[in-house]
Structure formats: structure tokens, C-alpha cells
N, C-alpha and C. Protein backbone atom coordinates (compact mmCIF):
# COMPACT_ATOMS: atom_id res chain seq x y z
N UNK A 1 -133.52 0.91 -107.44
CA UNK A 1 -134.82 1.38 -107.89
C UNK A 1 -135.92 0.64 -107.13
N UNK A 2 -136.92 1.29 -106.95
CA UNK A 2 -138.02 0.47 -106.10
C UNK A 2 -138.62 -0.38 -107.23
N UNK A 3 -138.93 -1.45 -106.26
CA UNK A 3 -139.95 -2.81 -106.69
C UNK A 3 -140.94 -2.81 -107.40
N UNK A 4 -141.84 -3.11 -108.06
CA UNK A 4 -143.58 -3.48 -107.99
C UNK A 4 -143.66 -3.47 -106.35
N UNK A 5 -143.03 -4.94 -105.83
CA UNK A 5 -143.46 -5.64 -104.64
C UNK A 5 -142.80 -4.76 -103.50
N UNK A 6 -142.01 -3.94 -103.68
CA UNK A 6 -141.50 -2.87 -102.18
C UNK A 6 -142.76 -1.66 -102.73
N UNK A 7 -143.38 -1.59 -103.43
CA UNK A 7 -144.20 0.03 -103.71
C UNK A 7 -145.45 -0.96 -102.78
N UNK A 8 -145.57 -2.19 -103.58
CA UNK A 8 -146.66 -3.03 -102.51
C UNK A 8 -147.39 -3.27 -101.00
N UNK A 9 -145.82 -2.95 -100.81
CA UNK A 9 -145.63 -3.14 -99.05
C UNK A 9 -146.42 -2.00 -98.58
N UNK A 10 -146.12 -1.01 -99.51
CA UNK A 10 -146.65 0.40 -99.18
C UNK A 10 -148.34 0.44 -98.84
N UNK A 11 -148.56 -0.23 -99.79
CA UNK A 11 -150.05 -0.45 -99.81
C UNK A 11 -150.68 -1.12 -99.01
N UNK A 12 -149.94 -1.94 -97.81
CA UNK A 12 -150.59 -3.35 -97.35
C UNK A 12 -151.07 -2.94 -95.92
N UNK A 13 -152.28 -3.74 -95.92
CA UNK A 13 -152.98 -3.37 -94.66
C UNK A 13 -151.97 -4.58 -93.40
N UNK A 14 -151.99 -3.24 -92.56
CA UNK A 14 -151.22 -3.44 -91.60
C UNK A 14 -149.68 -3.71 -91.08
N UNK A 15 -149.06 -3.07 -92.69
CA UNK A 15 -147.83 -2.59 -92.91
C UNK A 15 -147.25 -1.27 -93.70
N UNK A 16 -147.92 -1.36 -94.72
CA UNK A 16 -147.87 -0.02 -95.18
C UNK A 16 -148.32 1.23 -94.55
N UNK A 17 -149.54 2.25 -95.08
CA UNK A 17 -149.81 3.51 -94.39
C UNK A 17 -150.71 3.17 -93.06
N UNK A 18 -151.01 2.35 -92.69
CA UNK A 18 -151.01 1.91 -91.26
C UNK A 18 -150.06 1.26 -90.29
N UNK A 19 -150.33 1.89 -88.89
CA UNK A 19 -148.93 1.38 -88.00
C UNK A 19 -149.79 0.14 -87.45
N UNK A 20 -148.86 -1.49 -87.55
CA UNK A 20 -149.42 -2.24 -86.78
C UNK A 20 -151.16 -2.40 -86.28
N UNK A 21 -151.71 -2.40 -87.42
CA UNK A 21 -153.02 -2.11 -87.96
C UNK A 21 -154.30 -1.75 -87.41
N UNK A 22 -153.70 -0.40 -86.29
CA UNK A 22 -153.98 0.32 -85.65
C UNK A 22 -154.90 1.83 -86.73
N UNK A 23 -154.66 1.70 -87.76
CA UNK A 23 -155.35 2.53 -88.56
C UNK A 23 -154.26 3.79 -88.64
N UNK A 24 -153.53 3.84 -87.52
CA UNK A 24 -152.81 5.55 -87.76
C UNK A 24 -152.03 5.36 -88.32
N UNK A 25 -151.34 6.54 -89.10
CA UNK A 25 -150.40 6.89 -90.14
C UNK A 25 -149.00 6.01 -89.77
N UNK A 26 -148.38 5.95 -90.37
CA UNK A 26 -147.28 5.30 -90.37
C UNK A 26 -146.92 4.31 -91.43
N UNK A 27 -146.01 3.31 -91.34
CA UNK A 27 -146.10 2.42 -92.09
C UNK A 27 -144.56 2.24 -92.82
N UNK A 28 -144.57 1.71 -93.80
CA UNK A 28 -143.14 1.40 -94.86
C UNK A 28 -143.11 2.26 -96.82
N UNK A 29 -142.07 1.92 -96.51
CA UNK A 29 -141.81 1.84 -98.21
C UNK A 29 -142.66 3.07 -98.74
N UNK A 30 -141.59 4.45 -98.30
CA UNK A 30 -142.56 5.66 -99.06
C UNK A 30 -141.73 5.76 -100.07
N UNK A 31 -140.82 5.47 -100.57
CA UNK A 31 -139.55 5.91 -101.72
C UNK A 31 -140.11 5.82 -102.65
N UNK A 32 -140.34 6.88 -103.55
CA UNK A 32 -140.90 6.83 -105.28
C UNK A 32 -139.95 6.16 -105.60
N UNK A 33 -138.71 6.70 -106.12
CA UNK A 33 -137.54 6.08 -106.98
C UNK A 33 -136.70 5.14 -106.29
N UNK A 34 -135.93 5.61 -105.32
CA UNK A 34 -135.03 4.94 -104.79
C UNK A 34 -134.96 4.43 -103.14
N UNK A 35 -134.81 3.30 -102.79
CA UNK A 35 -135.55 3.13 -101.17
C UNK A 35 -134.44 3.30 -100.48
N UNK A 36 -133.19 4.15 -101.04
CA UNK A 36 -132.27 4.23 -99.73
C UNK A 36 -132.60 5.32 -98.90
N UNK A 37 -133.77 6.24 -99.28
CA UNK A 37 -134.15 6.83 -97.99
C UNK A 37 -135.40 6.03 -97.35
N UNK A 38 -135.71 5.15 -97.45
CA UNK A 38 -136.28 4.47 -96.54
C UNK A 38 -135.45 3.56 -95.88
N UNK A 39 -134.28 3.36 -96.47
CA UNK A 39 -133.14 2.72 -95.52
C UNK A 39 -132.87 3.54 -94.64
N UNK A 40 -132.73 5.05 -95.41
CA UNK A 40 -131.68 6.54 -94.11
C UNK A 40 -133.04 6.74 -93.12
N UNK A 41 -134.53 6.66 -93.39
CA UNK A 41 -135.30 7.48 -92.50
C UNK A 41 -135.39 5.97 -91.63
N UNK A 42 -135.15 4.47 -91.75
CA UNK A 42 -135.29 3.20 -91.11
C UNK A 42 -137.50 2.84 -91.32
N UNK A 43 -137.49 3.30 -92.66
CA UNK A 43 -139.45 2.88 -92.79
C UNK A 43 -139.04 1.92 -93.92
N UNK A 44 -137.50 1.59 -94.02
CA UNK A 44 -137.75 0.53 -94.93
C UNK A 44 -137.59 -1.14 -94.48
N UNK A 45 -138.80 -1.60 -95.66
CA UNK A 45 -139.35 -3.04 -95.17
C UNK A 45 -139.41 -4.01 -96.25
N UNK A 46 -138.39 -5.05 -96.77
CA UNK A 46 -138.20 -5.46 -97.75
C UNK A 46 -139.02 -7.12 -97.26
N UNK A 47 -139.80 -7.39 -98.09
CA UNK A 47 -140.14 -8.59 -97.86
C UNK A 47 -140.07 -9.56 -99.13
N UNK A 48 -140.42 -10.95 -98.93
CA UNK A 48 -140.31 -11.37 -100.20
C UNK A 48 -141.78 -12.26 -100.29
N UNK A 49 -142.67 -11.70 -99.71
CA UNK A 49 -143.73 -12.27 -99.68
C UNK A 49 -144.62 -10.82 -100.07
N UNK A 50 -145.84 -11.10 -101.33
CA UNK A 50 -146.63 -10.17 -101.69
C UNK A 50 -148.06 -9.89 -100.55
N UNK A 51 -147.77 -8.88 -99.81
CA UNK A 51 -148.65 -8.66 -98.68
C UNK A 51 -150.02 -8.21 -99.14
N UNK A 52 -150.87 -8.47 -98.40
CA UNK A 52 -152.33 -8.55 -98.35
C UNK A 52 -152.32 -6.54 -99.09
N UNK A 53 -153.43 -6.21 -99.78
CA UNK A 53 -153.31 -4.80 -99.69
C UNK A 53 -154.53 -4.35 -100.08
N UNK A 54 -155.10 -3.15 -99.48
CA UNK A 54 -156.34 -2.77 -100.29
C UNK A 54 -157.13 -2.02 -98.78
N UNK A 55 -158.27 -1.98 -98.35
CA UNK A 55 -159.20 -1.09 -97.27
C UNK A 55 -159.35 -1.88 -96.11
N UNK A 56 -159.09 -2.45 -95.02
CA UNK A 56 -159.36 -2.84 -93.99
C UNK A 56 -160.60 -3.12 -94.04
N UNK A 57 -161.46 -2.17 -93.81
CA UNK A 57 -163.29 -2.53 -93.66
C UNK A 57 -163.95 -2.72 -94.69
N UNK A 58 -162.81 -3.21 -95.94
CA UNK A 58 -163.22 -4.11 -97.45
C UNK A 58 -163.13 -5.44 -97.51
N UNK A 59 -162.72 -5.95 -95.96
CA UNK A 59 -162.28 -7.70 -96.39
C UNK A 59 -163.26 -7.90 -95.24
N UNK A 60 -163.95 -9.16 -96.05
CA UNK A 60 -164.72 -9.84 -94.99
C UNK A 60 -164.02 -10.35 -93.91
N UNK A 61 -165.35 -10.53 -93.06
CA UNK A 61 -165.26 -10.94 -91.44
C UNK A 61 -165.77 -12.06 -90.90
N UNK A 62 -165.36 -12.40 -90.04
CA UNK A 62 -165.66 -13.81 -89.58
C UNK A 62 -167.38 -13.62 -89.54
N UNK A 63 -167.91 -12.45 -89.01
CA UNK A 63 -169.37 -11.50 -88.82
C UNK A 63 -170.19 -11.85 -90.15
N UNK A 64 -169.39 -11.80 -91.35
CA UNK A 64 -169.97 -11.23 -92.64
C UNK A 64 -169.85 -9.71 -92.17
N UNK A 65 -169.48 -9.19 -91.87
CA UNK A 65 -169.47 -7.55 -91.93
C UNK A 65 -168.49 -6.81 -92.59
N UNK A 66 -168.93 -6.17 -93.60
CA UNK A 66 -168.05 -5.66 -93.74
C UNK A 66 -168.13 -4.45 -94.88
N UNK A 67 -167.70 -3.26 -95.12
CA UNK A 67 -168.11 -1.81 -95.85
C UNK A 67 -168.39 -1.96 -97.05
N UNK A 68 -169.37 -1.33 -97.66
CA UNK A 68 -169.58 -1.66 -99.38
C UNK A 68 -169.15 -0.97 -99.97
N UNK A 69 -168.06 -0.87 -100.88
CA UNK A 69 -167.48 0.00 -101.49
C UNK A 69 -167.94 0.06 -102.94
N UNK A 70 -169.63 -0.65 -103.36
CA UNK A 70 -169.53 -0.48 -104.72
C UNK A 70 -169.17 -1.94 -105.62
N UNK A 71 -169.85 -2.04 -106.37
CA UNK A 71 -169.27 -3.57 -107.70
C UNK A 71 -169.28 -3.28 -108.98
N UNK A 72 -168.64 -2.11 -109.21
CA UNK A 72 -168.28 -1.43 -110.61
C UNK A 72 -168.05 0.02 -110.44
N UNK A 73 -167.98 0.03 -111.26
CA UNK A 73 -167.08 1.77 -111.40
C UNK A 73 -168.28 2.82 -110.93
N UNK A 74 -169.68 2.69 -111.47
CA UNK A 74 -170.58 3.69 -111.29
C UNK A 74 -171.55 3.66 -109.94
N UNK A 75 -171.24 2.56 -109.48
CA UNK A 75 -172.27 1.80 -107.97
C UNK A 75 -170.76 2.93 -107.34
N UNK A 76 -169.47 2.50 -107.60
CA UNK A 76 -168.80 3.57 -106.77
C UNK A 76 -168.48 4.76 -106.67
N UNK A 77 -169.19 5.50 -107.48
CA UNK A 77 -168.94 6.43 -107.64
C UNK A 77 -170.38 6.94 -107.04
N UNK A 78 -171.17 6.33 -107.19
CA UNK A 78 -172.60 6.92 -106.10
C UNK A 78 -172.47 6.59 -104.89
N UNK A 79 -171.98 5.76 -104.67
CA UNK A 79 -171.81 5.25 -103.01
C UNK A 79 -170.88 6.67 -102.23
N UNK A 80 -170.07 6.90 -102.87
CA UNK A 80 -169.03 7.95 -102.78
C UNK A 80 -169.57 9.14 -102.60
N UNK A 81 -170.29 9.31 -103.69
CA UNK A 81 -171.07 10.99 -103.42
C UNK A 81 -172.40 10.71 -102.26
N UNK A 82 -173.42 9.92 -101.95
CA UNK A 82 -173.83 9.48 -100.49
C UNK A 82 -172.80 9.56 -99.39
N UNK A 83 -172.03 9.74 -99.39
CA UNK A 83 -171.24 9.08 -98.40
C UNK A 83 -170.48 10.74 -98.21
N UNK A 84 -170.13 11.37 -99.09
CA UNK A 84 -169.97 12.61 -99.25
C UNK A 84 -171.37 13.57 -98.34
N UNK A 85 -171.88 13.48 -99.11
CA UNK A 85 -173.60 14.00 -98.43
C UNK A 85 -173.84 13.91 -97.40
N UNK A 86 -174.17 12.91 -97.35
CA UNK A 86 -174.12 12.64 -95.32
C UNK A 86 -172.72 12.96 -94.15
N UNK A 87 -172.02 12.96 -94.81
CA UNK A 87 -170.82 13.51 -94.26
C UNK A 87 -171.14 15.24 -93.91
N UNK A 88 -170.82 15.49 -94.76
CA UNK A 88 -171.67 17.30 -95.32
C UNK A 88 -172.67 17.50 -94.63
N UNK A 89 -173.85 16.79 -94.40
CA UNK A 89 -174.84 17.09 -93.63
C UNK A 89 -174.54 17.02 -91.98
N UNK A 90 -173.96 16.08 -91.87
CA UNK A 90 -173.47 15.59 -90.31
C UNK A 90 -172.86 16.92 -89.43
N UNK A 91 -171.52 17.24 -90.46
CA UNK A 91 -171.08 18.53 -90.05
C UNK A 91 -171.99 19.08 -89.85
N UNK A 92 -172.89 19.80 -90.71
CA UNK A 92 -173.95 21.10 -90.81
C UNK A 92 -174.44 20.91 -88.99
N UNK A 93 -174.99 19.38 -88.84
CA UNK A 93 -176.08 19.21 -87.80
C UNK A 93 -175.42 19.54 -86.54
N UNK A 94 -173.95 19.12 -86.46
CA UNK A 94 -172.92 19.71 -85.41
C UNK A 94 -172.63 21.19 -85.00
N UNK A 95 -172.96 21.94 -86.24
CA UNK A 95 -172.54 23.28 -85.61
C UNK A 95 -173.88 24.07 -85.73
């Protein structure tokens, strides 16, 4: 049966849904239930250390730079719909 800490891996920046933290798809530990198909497909990655996990351009930088995602539930949920909007608009201005 999968882990807490193998579903973890899944999550972790620069092992999980990123390849070698290159941002593109890839990564470890997709098995809902059972990880022997991540043994049969070889995306499985058993560690025994709880890996870093969460947004790349959410952890600070040596810069201080780094994306605001919001400091409570409702700052994120407006940041989100801005971020939506201008997205939406951007397209529009492209075509």
C-alpha cells in the first residue's frame, strides 16, 4: 500500500511532478493504492527522507524573490481570480 511519505515524494519539488527541477512533467510515485506499478512503469522512488514539497516560486531566494501566493484562505483566493483576469485579458490582447 502506498505511504504518507511515498504519496510525498510525489509532491516534492524537484522529484515528484517535476523532472530534475526543470519544471516539466515527469517525476515519481504516481500509484494511488499500490506502488508496484511504479515499480513495473520504473517512476518508482522510495526514500526515507521527507522531501521538500509545495510551488517552486513559493520558497524564498537568496534575492528575497519570490511569488505571492496569498496569507490566508481569502488573500488566495483573490490573488487567484487577478491572476485569472490578467491571464484572460493577455490572451484577448494576443489575438
Amino acid at each position: 500500500m502506498v505511504s504518507p511519505r511515498f504519496h510525498r515524494t510525489h509532491h516534492a519539488i524537484g522529484i515528484g511532478h517535476e523532472t530534475n527541477g526543470k519544471g516539466t512533467l515527469g517525476g515519481h510515485n504516481f500509484a494511488v493504492l499500490f506502488p508496484i506499478w511504479d515499480v513495473v512503469f520504473g517512476t518508482a522512488y522510495f526514500s526515507k527522507d521527507y522531501a521538500l514539497t509545495g510551488i517552486r516560486d513559493q520558497l524564498p531566494t537568496p534575492e528575497g524573490c519570490s511569488r505571492e501566493y496569498g496569507a490566508g484562505f481569502w488573500s488566495q483566493q483573490w490573488l487567484g481570480l487577478k491572476r485569472m483576469f490578467a491571464a484572460q485579458k493577455n490572451t484577448k490582447e494576443m489575438h
